[in-house]
PDB file of N, CA and C in Angstrom:
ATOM      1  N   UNK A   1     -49.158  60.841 -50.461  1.00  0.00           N
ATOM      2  CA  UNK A   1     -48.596  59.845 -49.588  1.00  0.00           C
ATOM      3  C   UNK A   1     -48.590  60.391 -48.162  1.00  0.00           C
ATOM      4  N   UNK A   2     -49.420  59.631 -47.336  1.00  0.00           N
ATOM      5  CA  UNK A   2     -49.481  59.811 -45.775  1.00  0.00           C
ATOM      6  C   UNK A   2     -48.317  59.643 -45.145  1.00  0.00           C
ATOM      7  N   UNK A   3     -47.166  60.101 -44.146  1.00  0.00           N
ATOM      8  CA  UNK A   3     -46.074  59.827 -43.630  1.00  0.00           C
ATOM      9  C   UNK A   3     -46.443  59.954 -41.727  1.00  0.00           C
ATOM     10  N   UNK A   4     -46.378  58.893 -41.194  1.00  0.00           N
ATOM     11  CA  UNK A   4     -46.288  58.761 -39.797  1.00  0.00           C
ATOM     12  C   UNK A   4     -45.165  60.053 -39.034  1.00  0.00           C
ATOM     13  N   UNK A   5     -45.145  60.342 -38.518  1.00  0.00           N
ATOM     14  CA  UNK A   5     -44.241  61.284 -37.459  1.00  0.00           C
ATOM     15  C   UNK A   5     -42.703  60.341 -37.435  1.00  0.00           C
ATOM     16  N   UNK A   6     -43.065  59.036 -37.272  1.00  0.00           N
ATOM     17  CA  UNK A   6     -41.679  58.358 -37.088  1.00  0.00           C
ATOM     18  C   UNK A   6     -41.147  58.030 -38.255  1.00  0.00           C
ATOM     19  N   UNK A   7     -42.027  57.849 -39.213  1.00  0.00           N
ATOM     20  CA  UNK A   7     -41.485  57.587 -40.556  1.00  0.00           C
ATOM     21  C   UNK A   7     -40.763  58.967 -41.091  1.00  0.00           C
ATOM     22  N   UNK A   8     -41.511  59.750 -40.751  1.00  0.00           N
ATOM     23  CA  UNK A   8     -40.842  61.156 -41.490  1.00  0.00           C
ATOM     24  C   UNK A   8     -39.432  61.001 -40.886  1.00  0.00           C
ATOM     25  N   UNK A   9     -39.483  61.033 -39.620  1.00  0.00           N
ATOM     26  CA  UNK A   9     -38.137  61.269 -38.853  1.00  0.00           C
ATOM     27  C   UNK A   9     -37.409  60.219 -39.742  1.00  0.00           C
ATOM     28  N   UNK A  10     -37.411  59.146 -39.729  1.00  0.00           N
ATOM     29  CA  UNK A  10     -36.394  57.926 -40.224  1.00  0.00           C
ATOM     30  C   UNK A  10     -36.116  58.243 -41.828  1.00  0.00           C
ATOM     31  N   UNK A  11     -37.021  58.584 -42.582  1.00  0.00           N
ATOM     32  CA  UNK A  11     -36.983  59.184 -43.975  1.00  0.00           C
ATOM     33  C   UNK A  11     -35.911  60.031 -43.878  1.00  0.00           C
ATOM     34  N   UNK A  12     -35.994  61.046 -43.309  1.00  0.00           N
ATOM     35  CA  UNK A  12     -35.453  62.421 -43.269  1.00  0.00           C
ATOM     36  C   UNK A  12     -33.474  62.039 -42.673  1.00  0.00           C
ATOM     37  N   UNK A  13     -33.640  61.225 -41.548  1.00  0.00           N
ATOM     38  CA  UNK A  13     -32.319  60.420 -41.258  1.00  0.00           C
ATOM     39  C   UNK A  13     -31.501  59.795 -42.186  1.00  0.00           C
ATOM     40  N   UNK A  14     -32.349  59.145 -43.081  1.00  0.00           N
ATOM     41  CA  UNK A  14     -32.001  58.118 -43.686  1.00  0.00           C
ATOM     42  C   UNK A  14     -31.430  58.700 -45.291  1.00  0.00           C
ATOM     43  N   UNK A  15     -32.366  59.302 -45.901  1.00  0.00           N
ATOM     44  CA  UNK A  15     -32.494  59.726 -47.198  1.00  0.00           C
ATOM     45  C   UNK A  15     -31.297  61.352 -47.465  1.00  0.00           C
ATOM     46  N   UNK A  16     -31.427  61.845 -46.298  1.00  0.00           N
ATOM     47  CA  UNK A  16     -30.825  63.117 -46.251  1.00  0.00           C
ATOM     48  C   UNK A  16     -31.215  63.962 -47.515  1.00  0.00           C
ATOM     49  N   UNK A  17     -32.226  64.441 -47.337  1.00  0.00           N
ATOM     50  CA  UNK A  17     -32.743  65.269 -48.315  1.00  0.00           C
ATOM     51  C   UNK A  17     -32.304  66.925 -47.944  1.00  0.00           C
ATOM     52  N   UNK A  18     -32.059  67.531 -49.522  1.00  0.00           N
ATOM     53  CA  UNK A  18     -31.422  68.716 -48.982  1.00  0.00           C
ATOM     54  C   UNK A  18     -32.640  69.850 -47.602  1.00  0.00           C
ATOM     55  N   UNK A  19     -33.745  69.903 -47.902  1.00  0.00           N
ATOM     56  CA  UNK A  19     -34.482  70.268 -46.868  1.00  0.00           C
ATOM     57  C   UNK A  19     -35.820  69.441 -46.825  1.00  0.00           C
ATOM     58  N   UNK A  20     -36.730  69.375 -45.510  1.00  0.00           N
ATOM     59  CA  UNK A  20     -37.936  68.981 -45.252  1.00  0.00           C
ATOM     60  C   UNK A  20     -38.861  69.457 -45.003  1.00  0.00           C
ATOM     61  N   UNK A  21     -39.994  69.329 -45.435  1.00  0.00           N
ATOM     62  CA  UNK A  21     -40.848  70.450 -44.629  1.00  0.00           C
ATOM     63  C   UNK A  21     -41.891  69.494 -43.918  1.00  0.00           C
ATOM     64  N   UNK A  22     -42.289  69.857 -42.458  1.00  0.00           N
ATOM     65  CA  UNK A  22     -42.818  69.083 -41.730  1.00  0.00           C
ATOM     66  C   UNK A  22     -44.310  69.738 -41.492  1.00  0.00           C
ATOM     67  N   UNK A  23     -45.271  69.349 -41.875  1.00  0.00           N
ATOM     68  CA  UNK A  23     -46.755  69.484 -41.992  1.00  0.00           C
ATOM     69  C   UNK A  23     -47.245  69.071 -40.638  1.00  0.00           C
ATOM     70  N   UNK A  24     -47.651  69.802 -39.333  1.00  0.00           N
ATOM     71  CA  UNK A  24     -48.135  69.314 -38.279  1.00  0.00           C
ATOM     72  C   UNK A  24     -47.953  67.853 -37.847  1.00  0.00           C
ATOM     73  N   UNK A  25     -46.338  68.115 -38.037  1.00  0.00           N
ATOM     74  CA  UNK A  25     -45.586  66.738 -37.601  1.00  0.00           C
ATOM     75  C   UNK A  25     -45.432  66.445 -35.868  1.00  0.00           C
ATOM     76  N   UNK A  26     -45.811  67.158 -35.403  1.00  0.00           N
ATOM     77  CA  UNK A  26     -45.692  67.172 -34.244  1.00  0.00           C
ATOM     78  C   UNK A  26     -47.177  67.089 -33.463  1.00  0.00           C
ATOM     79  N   UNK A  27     -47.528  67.762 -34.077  1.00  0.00           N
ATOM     80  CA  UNK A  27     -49.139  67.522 -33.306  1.00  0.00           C
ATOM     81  C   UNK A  27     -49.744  66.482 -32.597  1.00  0.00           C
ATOM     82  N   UNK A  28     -49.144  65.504 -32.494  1.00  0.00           N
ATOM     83  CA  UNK A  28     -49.815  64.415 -31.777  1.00  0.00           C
ATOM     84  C   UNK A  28     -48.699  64.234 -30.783  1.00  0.00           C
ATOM     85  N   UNK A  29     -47.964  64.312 -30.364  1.00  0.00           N
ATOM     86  CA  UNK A  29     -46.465  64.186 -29.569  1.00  0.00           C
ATOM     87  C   UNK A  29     -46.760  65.439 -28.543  1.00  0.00           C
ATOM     88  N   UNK A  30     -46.221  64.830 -27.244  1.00  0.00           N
ATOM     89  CA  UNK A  30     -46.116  65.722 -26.131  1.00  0.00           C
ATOM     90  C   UNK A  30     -44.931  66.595 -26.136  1.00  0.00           C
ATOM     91  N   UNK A  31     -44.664  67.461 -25.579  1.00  0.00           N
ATOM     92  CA  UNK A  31     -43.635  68.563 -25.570  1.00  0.00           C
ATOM     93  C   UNK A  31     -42.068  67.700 -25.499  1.00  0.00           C
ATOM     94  N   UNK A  32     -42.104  66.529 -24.801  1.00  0.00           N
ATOM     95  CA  UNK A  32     -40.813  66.151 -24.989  1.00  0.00           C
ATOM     96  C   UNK A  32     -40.182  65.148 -25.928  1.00  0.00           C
ATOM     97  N   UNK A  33     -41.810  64.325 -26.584  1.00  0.00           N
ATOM     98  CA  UNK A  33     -41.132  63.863 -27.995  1.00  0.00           C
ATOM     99  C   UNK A  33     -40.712  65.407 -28.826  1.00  0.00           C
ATOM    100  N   UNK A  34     -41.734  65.894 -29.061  1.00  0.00           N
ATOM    101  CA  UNK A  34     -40.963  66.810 -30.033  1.00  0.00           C
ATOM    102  C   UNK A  34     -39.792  67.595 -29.574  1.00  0.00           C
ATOM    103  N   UNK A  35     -39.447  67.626 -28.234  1.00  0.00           N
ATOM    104  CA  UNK A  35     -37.618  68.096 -28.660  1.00  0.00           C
ATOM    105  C   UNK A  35     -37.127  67.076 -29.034  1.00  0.00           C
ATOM    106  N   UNK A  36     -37.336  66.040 -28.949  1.00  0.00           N
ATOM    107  CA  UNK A  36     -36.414  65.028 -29.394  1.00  0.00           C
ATOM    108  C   UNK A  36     -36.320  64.625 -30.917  1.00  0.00           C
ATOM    109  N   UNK A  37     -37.386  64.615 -31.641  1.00  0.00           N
ATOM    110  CA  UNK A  37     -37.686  64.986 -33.051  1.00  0.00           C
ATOM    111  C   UNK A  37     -36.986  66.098 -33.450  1.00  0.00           C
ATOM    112  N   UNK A  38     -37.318  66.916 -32.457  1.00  0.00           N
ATOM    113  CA  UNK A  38     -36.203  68.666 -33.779  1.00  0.00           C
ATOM    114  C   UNK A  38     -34.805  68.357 -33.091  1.00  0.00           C
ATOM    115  N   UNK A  39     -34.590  67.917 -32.285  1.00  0.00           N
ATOM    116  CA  UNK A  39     -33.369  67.786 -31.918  1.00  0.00           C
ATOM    117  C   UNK A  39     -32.236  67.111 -32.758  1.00  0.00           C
ATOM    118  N   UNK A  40     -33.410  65.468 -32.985  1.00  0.00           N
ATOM    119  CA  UNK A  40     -32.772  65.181 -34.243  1.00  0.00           C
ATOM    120  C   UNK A  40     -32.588  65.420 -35.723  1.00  0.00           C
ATOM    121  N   UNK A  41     -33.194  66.065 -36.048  1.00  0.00           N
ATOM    122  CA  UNK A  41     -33.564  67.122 -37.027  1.00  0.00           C
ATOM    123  C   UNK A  41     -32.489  67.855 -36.747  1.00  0.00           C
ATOM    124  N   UNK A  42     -32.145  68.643 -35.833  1.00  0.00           N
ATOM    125  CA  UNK A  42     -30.918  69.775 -36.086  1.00  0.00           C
ATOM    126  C   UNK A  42     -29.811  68.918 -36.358  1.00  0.00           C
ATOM    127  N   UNK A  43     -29.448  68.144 -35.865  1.00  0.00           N
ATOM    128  CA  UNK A  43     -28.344  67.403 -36.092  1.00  0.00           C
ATOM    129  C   UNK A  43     -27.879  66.770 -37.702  1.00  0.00           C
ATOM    130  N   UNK A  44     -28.937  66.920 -37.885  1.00  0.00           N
ATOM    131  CA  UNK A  44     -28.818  66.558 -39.378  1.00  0.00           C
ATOM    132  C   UNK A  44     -28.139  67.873 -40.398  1.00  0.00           C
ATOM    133  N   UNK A  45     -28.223  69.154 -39.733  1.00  0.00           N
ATOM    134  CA  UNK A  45     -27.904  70.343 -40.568  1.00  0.00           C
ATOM    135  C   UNK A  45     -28.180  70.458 -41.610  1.00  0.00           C
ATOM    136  N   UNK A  46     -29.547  69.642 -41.921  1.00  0.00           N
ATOM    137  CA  UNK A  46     -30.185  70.133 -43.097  1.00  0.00           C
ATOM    138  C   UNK A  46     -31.261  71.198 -42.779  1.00  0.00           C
ATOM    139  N   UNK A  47     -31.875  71.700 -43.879  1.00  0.00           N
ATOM    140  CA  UNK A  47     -33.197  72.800 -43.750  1.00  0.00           C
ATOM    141  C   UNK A  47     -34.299  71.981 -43.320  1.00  0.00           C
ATOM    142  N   UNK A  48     -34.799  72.622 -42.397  1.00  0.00           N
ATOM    143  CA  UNK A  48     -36.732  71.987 -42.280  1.00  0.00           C
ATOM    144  C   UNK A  48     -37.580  73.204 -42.193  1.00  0.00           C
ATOM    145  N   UNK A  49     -38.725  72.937 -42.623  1.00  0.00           N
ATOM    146  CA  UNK A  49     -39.354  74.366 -42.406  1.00  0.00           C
ATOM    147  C   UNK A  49     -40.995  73.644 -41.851  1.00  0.00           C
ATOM    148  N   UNK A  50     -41.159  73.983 -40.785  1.00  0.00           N
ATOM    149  CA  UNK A  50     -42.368  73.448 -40.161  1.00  0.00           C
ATOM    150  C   UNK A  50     -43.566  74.035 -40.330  1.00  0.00           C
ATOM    151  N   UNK A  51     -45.095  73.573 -40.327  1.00  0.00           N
ATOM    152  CA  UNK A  51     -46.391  73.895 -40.741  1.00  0.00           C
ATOM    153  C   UNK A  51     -46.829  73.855 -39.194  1.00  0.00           C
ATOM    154  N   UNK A  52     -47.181  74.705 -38.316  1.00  0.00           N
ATOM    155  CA  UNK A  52     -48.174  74.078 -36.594  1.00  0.00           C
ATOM    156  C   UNK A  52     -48.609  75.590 -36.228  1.00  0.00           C
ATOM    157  N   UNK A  53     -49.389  75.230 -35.483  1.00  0.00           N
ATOM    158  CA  UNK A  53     -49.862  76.146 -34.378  1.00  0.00           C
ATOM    159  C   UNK A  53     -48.905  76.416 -33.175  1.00  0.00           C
ATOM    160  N   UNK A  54     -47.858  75.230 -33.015  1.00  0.00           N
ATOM    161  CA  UNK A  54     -47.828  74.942 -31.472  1.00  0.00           C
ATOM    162  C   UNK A  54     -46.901  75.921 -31.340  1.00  0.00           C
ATOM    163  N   UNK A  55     -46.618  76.625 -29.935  1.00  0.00           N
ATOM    164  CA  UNK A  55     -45.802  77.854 -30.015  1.00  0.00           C
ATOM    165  C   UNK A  55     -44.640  77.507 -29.901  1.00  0.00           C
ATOM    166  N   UNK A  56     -44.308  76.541 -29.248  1.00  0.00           N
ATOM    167  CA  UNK A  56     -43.282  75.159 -28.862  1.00  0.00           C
ATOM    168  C   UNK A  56     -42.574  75.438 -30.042  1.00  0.00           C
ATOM    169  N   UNK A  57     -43.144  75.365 -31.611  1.00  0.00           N
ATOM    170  CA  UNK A  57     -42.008  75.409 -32.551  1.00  0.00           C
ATOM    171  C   UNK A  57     -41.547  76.139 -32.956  1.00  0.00           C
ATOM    172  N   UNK A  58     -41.169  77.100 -32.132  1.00  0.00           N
ATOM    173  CA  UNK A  58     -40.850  78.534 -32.399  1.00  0.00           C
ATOM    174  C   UNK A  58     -39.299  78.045 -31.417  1.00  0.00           C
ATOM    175  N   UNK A  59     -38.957  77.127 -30.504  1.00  0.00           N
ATOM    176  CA  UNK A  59     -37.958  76.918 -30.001  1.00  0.00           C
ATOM    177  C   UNK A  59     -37.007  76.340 -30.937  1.00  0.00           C
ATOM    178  N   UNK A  60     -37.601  75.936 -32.684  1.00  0.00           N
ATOM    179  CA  UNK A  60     -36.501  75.280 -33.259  1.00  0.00           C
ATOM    180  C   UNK A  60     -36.321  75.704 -34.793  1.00  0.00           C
ATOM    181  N   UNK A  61     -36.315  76.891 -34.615  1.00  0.00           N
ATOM    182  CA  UNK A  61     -36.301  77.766 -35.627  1.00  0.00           C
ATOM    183  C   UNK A  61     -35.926  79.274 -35.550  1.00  0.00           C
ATOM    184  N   UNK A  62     -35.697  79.767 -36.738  1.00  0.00           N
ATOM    185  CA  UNK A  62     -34.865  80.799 -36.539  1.00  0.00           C
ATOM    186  C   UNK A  62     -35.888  82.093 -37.437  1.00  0.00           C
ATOM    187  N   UNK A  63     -36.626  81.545 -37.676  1.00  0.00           N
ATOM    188  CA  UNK A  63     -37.873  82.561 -38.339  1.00  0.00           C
ATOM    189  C   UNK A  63     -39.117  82.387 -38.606  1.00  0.00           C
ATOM    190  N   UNK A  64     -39.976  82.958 -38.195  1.00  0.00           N
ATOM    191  CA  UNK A  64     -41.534  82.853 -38.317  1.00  0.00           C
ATOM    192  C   UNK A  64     -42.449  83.190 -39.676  1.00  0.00           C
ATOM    193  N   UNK A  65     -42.857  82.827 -40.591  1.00  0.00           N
ATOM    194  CA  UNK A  65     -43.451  82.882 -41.697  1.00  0.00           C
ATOM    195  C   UNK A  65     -44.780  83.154 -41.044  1.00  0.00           C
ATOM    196  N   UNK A  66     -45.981  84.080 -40.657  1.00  0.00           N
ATOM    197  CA  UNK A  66     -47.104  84.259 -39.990  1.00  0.00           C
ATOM    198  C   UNK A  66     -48.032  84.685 -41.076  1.00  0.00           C
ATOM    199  N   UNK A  67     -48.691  83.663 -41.595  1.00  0.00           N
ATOM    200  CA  UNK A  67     -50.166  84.096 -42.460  1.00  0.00           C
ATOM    201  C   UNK A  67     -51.031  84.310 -42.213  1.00  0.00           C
ATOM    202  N   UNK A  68     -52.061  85.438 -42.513  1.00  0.00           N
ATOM    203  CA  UNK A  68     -53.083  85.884 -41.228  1.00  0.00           C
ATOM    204  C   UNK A  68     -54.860  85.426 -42.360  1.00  0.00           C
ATOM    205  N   UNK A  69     -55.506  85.642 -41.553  1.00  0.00           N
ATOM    206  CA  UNK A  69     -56.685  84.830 -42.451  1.00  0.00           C
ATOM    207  C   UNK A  69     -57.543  86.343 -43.518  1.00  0.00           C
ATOM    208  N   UNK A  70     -56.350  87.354 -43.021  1.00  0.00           N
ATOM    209  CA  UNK A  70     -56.927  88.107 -44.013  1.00  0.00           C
ATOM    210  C   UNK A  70     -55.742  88.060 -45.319  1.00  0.00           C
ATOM    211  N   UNK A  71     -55.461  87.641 -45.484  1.00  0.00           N
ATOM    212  CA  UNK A  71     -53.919  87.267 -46.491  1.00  0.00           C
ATOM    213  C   UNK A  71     -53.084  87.823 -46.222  1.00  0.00           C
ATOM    214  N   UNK A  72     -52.933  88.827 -45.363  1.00  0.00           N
ATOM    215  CA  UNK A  72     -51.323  89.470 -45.141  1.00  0.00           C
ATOM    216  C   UNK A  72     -50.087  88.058 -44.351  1.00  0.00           C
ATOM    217  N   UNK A  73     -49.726  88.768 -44.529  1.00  0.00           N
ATOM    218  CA  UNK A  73     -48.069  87.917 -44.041  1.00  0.00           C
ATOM    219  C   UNK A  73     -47.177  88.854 -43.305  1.00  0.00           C
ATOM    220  N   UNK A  74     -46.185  87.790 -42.520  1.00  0.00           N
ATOM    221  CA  UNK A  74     -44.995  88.372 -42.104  1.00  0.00           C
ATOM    222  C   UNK A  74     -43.619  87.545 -42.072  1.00  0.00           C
ATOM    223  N   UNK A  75     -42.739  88.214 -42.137  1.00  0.00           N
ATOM    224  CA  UNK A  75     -41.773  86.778 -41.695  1.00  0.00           C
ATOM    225  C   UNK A  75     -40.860  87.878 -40.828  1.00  0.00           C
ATOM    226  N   UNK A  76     -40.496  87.330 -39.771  1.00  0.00           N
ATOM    227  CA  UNK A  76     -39.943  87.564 -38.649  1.00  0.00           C
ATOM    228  C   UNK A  76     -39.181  86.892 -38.132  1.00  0.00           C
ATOM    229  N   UNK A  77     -37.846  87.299 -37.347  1.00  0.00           N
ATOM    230  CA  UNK A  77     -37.289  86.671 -36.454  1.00  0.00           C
ATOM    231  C   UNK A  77     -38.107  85.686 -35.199  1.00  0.00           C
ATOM    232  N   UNK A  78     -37.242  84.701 -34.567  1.00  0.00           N
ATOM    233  CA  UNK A  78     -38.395  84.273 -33.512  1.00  0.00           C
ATOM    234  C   UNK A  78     -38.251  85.277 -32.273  1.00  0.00           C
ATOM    235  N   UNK A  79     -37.214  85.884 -32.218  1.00  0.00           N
ATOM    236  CA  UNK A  79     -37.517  87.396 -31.264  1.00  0.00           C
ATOM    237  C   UNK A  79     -38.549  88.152 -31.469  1.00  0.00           C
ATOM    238  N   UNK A  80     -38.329  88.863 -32.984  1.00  0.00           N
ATOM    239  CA  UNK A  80     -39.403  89.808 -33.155  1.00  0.00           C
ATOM    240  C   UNK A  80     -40.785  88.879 -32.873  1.00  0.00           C
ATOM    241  N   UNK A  81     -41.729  88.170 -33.118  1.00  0.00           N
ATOM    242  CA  UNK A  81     -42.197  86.901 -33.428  1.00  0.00           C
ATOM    243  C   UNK A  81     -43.020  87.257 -31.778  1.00  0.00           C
ATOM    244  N   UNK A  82     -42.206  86.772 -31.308  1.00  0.00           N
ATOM    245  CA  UNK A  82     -42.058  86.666 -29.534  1.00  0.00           C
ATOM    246  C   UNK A  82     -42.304  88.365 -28.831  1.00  0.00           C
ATOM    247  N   UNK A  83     -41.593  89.132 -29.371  1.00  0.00           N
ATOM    248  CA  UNK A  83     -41.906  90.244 -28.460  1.00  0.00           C
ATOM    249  C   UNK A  83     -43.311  90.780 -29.141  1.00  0.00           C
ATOM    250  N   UNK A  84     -43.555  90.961 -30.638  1.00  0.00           N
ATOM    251  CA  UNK A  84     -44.874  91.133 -30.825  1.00  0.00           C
ATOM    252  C   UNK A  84     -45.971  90.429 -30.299  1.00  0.00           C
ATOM    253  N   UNK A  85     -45.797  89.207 -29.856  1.00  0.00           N
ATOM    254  CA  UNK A  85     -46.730  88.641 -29.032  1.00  0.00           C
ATOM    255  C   UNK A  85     -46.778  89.069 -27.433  1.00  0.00           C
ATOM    256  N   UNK A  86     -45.987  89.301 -26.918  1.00  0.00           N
ATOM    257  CA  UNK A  86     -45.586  90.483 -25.814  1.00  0.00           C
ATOM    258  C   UNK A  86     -46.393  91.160 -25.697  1.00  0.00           C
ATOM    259  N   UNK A  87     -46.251  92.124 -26.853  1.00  0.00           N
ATOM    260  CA  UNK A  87     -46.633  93.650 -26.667  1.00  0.00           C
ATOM    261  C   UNK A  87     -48.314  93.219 -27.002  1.00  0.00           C
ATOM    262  N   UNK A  88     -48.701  92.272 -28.324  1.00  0.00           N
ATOM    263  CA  UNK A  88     -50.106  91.821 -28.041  1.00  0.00           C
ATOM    264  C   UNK A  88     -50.888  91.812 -26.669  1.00  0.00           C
ATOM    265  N   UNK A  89     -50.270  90.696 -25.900  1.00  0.00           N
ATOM    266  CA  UNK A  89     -50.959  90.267 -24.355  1.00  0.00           C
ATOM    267  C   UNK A  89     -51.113  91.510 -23.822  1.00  0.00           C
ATOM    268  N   UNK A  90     -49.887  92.104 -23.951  1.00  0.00           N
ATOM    269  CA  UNK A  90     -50.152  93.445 -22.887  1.00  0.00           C
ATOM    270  C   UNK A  90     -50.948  94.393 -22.933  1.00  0.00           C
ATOM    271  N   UNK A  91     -51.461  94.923 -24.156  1.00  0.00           N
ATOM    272  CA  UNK A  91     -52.010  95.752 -24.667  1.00  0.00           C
ATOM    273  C   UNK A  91     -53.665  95.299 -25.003  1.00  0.00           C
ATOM    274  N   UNK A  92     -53.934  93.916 -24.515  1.00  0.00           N
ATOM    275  CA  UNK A  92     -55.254  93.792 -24.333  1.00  0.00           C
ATOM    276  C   UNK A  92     -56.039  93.854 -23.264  1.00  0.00           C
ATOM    277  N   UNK A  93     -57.413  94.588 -23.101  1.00  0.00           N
ATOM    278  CA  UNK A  93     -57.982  94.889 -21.773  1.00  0.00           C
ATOM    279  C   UNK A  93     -58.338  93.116 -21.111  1.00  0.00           C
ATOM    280  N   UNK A  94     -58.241  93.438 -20.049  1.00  0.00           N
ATOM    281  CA  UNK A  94     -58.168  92.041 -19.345  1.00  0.00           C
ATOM    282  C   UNK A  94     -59.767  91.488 -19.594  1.00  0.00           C
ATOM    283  N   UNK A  95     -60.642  91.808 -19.863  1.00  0.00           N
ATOM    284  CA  UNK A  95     -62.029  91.214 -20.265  1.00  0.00           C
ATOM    285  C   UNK A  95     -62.025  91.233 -21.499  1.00  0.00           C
ATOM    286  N   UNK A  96     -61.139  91.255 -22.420  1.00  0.00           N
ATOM    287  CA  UNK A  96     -60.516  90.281 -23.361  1.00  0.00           C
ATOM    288  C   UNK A  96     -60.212  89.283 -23.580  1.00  0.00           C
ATOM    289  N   UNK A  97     -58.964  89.156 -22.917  1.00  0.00           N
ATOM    290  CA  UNK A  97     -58.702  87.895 -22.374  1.00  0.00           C
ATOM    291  C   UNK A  97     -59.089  86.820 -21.308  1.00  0.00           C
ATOM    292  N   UNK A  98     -60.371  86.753 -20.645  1.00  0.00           N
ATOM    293  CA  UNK A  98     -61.322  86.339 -19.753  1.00  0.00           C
ATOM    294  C   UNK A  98     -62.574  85.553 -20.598  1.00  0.00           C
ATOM    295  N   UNK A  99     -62.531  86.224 -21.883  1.00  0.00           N
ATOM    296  CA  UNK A  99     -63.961  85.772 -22.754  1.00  0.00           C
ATOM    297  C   UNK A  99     -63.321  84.528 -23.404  1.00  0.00           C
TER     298      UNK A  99
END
């Protein structure tokens, strides 16, 4: 079953399920629908656990699940999360990051 972005939201309002998990629910929404989506989402004080790329959803969560395409994993704080990406940028030669 396919679920729209707004449907999920109204589902999730409506039904109060003990947690949700949101599959690149955001992906089509500009930076300020989706605070307004997790916003309402927190308010609900239920669990969600989100599927994206976008780094954005790292503002509405409290831990990073990171699967890498060689199968390792991590789960991390969104600090740790954040400063390892830090110390990444920094530590790459700048014609690295240019290509």
């Amino acid at each position: 079953m396919t679920i729209t972005c707004d449907s999920c939201v109204s589902l999730v309002l409506v039904t109060h399920p003990r947690f949700t998990i949101l599959d690149e629910a955001t992906s089509a929404l500009d930076l300020k629908n989706e605070g307004s989506l997790y916003q309402q989402l927190q308010v609900t004080k239920k669990t969600f656990i989100s599927i994206g790329y976008r780094e954005s959803l790292s503002d509405y969560h409290q831990w990073i699940l990171e699967l890498s395409q060689d199968s390792s994993w991590q789960l991390v704080t969104v600090q740790e999360y954040r400063n390892q990406k830090t110390i990444n940028i920094q530590s790459t030669p700048n014609n690295e990051l240019q290509s």
